[in-house]
PDB file of N, CA and C in Angstrom:
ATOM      1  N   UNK A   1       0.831  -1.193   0.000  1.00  0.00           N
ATOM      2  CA  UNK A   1       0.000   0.000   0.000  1.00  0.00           C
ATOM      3  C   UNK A   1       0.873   1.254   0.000  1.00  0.00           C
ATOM      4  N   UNK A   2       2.014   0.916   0.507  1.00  0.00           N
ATOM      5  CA  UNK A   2       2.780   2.512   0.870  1.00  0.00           C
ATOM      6  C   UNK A   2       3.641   2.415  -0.281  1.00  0.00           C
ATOM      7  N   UNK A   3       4.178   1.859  -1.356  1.00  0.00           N
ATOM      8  CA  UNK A   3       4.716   1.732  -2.496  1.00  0.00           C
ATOM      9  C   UNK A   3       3.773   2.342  -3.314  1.00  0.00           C
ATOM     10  N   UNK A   4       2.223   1.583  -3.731  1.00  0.00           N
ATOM     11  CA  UNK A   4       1.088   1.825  -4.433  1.00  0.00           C
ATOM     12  C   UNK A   4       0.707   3.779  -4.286  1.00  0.00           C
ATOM     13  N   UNK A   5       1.069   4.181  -2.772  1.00  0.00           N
ATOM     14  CA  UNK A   5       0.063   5.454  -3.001  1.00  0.00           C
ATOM     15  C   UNK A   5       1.762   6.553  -3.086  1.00  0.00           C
ATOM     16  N   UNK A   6       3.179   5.818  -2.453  1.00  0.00           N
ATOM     17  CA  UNK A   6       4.248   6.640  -2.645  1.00  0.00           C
ATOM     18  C   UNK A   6       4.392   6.976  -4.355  1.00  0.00           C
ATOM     19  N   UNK A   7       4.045   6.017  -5.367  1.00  0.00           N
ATOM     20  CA  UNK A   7       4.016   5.999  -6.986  1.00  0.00           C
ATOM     21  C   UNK A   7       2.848   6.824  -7.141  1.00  0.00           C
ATOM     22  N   UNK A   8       2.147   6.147  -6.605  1.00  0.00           N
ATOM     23  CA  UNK A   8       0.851   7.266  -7.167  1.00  0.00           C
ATOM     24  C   UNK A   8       1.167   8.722  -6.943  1.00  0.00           C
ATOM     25  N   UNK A   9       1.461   8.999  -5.383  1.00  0.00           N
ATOM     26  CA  UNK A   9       1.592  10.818  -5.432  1.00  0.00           C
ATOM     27  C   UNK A   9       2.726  11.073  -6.378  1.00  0.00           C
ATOM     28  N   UNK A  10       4.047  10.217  -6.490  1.00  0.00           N
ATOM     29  CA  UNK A  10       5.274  10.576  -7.246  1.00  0.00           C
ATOM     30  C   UNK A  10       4.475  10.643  -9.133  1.00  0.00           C
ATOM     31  N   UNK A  11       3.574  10.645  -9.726  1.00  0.00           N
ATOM     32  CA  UNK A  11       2.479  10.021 -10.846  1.00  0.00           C
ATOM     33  C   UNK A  11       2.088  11.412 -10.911  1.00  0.00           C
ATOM     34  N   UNK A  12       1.274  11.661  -9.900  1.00  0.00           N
ATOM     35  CA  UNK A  12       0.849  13.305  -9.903  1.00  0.00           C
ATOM     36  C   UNK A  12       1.446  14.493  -9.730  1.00  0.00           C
ATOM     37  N   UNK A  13       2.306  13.762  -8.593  1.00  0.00           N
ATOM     38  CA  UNK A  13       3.363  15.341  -9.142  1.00  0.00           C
ATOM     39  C   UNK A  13       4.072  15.163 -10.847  1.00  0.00           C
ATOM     40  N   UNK A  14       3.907  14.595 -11.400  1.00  0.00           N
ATOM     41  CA  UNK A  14       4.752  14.005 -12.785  1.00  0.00           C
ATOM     42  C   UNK A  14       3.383  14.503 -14.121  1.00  0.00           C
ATOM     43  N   UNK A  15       2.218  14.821 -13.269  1.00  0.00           N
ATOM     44  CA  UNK A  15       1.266  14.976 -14.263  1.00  0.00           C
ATOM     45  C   UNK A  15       0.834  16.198 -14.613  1.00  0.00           C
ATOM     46  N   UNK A  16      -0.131  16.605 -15.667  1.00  0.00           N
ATOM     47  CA  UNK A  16      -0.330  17.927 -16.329  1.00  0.00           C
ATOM     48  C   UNK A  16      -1.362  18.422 -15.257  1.00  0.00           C
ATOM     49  N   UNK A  17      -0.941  19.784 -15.081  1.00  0.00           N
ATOM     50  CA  UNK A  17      -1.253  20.475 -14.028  1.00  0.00           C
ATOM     51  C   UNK A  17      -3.147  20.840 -14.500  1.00  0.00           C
ATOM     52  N   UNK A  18      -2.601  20.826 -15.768  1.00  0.00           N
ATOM     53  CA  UNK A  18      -4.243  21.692 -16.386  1.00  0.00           C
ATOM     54  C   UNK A  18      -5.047  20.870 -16.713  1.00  0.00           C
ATOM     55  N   UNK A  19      -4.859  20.063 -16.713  1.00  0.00           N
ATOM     56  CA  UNK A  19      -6.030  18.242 -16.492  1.00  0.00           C
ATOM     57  C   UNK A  19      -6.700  18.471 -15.365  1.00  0.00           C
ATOM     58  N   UNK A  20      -6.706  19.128 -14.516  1.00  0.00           N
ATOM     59  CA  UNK A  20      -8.104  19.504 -12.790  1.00  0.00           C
ATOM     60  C   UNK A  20      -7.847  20.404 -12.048  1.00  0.00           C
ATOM     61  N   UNK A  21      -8.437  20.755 -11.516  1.00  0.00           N
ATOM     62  CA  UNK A  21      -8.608  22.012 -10.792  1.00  0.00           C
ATOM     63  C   UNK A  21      -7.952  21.886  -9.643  1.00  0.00           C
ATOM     64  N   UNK A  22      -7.182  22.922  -9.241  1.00  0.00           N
ATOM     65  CA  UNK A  22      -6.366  23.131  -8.274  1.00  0.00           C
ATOM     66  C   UNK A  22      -7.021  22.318  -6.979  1.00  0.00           C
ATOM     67  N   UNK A  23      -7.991  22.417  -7.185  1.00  0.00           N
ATOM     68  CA  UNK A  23      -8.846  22.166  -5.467  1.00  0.00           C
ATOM     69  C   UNK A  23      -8.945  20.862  -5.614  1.00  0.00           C
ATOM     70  N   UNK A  24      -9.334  19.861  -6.687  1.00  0.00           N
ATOM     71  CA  UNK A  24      -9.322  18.817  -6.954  1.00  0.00           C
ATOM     72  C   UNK A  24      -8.237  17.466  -6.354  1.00  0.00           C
ATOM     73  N   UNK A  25      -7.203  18.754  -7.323  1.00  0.00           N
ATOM     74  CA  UNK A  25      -5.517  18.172  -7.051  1.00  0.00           C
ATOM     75  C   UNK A  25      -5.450  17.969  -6.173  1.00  0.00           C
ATOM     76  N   UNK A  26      -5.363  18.962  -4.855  1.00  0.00           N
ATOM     77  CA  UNK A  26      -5.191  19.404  -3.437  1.00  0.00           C
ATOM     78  C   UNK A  26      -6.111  17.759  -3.346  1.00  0.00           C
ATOM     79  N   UNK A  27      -7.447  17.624  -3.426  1.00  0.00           N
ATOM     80  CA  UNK A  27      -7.890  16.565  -2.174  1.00  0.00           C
ATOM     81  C   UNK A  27      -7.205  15.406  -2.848  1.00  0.00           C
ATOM     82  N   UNK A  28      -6.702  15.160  -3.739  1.00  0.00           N
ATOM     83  CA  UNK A  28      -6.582  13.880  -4.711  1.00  0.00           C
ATOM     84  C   UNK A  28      -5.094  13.813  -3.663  1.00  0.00           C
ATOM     85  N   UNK A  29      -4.381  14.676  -3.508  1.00  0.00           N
ATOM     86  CA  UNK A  29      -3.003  14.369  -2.606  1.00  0.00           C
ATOM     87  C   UNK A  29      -2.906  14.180  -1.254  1.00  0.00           C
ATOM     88  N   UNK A  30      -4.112  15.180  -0.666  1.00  0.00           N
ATOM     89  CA  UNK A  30      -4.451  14.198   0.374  1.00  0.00           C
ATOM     90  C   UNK A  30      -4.629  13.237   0.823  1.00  0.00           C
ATOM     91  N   UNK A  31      -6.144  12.781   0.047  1.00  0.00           N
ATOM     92  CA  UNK A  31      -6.562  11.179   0.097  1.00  0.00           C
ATOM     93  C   UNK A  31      -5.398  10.275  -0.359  1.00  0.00           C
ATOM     94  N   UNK A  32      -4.100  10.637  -1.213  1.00  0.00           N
ATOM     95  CA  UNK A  32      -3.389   9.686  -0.993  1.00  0.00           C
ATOM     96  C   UNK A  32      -1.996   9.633   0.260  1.00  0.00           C
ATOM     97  N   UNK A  33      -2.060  10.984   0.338  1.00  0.00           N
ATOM     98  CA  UNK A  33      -0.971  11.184   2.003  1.00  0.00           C
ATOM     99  C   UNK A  33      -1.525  10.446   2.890  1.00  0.00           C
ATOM    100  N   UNK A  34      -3.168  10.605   3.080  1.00  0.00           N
ATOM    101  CA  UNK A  34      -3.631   9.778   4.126  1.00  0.00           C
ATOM    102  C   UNK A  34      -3.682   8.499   4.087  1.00  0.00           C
ATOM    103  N   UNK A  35      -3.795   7.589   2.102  1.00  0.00           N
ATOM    104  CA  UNK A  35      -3.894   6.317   2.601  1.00  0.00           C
ATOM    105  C   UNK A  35      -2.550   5.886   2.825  1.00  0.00           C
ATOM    106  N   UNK A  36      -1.671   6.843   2.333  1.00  0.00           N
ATOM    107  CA  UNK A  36       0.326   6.214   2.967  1.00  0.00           C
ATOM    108  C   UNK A  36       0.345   6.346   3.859  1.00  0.00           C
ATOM    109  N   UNK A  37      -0.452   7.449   5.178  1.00  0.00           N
ATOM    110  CA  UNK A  37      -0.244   7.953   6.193  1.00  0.00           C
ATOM    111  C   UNK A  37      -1.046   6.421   7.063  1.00  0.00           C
ATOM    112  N   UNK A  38      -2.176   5.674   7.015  1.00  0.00           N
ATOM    113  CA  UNK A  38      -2.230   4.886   7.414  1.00  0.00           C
ATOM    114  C   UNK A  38      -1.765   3.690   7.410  1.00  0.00           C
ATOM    115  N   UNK A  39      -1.058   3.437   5.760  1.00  0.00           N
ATOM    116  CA  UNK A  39      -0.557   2.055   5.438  1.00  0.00           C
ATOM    117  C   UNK A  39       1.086   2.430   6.637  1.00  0.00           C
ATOM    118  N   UNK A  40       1.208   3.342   6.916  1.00  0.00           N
ATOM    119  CA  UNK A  40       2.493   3.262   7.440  1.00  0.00           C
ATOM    120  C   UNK A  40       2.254   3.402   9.098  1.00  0.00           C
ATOM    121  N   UNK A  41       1.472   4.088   9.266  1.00  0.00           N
ATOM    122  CA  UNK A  41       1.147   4.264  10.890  1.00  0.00           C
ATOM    123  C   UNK A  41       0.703   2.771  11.379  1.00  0.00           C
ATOM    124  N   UNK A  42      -0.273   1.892  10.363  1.00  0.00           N
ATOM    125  CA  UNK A  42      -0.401   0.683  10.806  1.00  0.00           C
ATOM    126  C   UNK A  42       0.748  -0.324  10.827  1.00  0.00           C
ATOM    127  N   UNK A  43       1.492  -0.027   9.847  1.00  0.00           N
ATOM    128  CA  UNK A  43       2.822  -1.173   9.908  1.00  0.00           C
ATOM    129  C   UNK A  43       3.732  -1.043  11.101  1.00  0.00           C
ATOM    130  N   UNK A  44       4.025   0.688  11.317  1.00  0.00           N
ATOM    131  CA  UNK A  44       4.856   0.570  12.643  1.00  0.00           C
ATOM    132  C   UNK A  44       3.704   0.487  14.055  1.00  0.00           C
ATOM    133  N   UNK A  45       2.527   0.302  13.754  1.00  0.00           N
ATOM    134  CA  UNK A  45       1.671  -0.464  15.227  1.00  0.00           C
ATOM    135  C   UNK A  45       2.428  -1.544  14.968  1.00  0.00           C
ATOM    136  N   UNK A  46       2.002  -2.784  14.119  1.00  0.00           N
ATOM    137  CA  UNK A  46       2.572  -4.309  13.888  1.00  0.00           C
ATOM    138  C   UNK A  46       4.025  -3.893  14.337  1.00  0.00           C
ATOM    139  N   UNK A  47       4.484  -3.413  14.052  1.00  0.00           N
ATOM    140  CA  UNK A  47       6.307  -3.745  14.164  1.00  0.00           C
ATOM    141  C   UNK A  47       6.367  -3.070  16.284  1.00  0.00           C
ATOM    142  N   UNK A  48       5.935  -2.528  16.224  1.00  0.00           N
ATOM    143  CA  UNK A  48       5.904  -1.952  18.038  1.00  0.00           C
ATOM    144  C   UNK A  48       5.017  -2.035  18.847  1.00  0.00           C
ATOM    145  N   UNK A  49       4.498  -3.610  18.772  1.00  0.00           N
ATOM    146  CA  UNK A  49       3.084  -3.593  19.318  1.00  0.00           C
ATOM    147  C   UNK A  49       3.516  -4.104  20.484  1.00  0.00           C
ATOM    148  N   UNK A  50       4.880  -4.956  21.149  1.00  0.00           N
ATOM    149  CA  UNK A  50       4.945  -5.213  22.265  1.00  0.00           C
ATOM    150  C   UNK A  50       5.988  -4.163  23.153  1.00  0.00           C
ATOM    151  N   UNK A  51       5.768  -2.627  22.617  1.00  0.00           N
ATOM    152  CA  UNK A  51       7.223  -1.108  22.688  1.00  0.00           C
ATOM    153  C   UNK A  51       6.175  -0.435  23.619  1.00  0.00           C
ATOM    154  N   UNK A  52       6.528   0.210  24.757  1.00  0.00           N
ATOM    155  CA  UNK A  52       5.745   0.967  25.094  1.00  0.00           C
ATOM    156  C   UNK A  52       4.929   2.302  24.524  1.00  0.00           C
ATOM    157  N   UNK A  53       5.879   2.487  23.178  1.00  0.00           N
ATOM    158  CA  UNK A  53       5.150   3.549  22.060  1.00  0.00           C
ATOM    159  C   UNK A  53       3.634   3.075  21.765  1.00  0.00           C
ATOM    160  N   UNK A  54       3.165   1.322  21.969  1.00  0.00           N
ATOM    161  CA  UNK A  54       2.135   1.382  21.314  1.00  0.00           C
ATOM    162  C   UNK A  54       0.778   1.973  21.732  1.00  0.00           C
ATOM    163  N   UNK A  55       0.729   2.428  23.204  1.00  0.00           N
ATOM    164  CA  UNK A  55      -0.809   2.856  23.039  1.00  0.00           C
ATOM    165  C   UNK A  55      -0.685   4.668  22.231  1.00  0.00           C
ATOM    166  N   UNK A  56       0.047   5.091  22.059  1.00  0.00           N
ATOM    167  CA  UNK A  56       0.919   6.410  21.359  1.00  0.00           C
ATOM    168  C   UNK A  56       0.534   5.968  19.618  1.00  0.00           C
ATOM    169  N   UNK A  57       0.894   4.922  19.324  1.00  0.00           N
ATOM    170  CA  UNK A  57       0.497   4.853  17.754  1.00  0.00           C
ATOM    171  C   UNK A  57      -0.140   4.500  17.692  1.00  0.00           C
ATOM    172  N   UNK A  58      -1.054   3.667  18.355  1.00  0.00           N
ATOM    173  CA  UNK A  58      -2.591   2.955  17.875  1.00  0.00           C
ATOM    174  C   UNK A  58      -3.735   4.432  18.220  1.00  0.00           C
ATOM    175  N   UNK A  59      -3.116   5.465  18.883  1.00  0.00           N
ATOM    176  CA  UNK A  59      -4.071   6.386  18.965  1.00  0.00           C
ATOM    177  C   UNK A  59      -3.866   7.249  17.776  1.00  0.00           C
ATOM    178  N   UNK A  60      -2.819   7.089  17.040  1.00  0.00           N
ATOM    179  CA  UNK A  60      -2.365   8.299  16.320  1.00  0.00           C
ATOM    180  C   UNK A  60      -2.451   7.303  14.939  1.00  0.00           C
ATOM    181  N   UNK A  61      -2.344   6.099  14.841  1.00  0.00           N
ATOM    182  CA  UNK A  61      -3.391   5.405  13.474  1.00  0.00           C
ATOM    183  C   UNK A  61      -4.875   5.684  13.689  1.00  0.00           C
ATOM    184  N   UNK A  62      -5.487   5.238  14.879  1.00  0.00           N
ATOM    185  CA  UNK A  62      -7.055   5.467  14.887  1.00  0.00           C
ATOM    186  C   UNK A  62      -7.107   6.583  14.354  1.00  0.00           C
ATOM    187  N   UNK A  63      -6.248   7.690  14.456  1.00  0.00           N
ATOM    188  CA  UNK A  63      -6.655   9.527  13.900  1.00  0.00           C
ATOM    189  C   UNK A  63      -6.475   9.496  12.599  1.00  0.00           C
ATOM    190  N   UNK A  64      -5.354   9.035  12.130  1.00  0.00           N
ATOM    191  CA  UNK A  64      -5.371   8.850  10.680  1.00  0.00           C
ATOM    192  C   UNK A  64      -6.195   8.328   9.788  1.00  0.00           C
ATOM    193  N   UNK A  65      -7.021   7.079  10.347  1.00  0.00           N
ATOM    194  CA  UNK A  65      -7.815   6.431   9.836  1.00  0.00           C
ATOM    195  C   UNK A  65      -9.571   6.969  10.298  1.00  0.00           C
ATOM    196  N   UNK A  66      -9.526   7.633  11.076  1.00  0.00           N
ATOM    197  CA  UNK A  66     -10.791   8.704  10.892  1.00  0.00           C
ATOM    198  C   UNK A  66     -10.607   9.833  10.183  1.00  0.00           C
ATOM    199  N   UNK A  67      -9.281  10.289  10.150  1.00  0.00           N
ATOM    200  CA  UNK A  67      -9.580  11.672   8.839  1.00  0.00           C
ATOM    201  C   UNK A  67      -9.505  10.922   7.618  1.00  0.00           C
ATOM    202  N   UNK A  68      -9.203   9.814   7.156  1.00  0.00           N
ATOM    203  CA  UNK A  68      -9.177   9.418   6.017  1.00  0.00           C
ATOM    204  C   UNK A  68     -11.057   9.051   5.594  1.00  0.00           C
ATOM    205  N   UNK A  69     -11.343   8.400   6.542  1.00  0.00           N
ATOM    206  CA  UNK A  69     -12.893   8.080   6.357  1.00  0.00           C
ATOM    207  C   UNK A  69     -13.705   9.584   6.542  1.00  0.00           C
ATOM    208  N   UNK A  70     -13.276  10.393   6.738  1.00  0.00           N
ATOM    209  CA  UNK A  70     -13.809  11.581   7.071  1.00  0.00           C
ATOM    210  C   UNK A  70     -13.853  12.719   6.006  1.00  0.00           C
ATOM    211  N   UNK A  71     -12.899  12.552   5.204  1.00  0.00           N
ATOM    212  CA  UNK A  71     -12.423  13.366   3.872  1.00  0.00           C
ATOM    213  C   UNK A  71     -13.292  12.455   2.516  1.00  0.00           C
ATOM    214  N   UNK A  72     -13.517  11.405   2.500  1.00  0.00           N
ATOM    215  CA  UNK A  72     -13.910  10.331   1.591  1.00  0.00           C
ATOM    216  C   UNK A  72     -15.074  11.187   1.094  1.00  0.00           C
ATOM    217  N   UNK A  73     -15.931  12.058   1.953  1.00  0.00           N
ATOM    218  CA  UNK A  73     -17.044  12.682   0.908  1.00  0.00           C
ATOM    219  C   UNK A  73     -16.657  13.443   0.101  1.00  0.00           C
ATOM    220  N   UNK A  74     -15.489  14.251   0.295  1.00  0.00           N
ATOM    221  CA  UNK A  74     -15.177  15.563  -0.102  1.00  0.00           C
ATOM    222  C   UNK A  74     -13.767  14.953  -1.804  1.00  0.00           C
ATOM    223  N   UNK A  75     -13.935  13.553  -1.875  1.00  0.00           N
ATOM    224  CA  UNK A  75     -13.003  13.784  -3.534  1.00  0.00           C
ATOM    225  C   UNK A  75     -13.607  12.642  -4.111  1.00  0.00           C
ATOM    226  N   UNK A  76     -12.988  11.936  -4.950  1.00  0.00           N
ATOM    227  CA  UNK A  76     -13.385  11.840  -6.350  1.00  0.00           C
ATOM    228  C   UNK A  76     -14.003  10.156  -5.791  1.00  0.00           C
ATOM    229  N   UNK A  77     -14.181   9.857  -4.394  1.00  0.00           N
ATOM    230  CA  UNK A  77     -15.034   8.143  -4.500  1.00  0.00           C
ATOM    231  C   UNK A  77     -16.293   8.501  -3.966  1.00  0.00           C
ATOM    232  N   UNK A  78     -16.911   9.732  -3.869  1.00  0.00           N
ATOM    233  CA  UNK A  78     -18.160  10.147  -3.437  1.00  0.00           C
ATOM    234  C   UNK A  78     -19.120   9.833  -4.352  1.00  0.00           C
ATOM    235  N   UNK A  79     -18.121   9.711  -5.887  1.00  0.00           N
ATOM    236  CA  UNK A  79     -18.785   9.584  -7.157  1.00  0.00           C
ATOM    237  C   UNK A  79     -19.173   8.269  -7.436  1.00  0.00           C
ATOM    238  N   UNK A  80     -18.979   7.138  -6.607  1.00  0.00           N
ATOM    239  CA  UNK A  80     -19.246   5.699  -6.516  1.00  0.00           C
ATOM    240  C   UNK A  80     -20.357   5.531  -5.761  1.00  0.00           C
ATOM    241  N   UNK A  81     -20.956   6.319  -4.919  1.00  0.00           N
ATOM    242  CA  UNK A  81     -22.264   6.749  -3.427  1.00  0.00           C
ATOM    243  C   UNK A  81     -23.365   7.145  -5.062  1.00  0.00           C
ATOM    244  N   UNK A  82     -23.109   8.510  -6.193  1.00  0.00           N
ATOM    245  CA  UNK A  82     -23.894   8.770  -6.584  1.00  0.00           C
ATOM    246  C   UNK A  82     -24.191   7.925  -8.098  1.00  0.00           C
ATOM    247  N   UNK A  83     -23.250   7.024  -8.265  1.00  0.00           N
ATOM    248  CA  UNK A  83     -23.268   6.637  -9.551  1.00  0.00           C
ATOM    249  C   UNK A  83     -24.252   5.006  -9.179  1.00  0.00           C
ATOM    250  N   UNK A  84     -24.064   4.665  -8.036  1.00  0.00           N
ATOM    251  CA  UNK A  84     -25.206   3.508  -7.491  1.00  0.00           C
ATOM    252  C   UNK A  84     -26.740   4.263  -7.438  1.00  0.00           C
ATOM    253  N   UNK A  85     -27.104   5.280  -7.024  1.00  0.00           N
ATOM    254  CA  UNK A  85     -27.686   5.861  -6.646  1.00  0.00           C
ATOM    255  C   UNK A  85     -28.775   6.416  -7.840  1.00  0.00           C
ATOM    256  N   UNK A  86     -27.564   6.866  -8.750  1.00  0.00           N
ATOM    257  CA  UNK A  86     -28.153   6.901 -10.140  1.00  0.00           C
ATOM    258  C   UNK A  86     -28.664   5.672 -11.126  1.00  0.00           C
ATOM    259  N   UNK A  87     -28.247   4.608 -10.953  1.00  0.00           N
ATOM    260  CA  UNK A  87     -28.431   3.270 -11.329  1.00  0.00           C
ATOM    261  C   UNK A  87     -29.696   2.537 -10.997  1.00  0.00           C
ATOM    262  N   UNK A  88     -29.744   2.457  -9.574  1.00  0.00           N
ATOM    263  CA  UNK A  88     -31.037   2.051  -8.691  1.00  0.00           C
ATOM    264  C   UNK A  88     -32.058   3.062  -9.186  1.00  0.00           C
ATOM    265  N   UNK A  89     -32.317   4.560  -9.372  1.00  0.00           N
ATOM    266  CA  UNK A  89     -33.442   5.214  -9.504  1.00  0.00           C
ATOM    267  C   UNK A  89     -33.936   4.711 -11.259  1.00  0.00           C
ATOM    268  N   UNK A  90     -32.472   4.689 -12.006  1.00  0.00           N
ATOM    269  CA  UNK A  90     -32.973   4.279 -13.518  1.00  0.00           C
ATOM    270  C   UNK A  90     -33.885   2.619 -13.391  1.00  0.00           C
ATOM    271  N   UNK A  91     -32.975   1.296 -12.291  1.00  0.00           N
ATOM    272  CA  UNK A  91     -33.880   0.057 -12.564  1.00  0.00           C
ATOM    273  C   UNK A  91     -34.997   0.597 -12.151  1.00  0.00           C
ATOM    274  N   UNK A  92     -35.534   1.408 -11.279  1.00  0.00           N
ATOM    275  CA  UNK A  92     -36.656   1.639 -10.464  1.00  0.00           C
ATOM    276  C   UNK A  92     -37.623   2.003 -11.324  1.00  0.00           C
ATOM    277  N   UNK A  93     -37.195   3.215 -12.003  1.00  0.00           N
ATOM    278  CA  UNK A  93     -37.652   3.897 -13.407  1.00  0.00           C
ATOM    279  C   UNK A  93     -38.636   2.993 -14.286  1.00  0.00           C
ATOM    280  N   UNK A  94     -37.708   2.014 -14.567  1.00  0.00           N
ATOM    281  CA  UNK A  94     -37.712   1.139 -15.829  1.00  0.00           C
ATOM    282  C   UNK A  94     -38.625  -0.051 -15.213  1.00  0.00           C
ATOM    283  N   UNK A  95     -38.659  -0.262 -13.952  1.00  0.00           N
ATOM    284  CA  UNK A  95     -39.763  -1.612 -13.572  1.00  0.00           C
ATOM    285  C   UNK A  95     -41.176  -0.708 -13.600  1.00  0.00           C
ATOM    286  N   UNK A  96     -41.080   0.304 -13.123  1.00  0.00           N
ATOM    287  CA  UNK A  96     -42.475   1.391 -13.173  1.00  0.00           C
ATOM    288  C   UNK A  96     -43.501   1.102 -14.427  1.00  0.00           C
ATOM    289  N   UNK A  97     -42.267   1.649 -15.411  1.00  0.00           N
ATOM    290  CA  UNK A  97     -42.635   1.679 -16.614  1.00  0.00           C
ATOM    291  C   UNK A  97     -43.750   0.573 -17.734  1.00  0.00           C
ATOM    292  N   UNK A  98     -42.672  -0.555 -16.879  1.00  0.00           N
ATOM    293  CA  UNK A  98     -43.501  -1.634 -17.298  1.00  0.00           C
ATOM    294  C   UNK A  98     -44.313  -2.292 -16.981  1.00  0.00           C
TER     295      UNK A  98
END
């Protein structure tokens, strides 16, 4: 995971600026700081889970992993919530109909 989203942000900084909107960009680098920010906060829980650091990182993954679920409305997988949403009202549509 932390390879997958370290390529991915290294991908976007590498990409055309004028392909989305500044604000776009911005959450698209977030949502992936945060999913490196958890793939890595969880690996060093596993690696220091018997260190007295761990009740210190399992509080500070739980945070990471609520702003990550917390930001999820605000970029581009909100569009998976409305594209079901749009789907179900069309079968709905279409059994009416008939």
């Amino acid at each position: 995971l932390m390879a997958g989203t370290g390529g991915l942000l290294w991908l976007k900084a590498q990409s055309d600026r004028t392909a989305t909107t500044p604000d776009m960009r911005r959450m698209d680098v977030i949502f992936l700081a945060l999913l490196f920010a958890t793939a890595l906060s969880g690996l060093l829980l596993l690696l220091l889970r018997d260190s007295p650091a761990m009740p210190a990182l399992l509080v500070m993954h739980l945070a990471v992993v609520a702003a990550l679920f917390l930001t999820l409305p605000y970029g581009k997988f909100v569009h998976a919530v409305f594209r079901s949403a749009a789907l179900l009202r069309n079968a709905t549509e279409q059994i009416h109909r008939a």
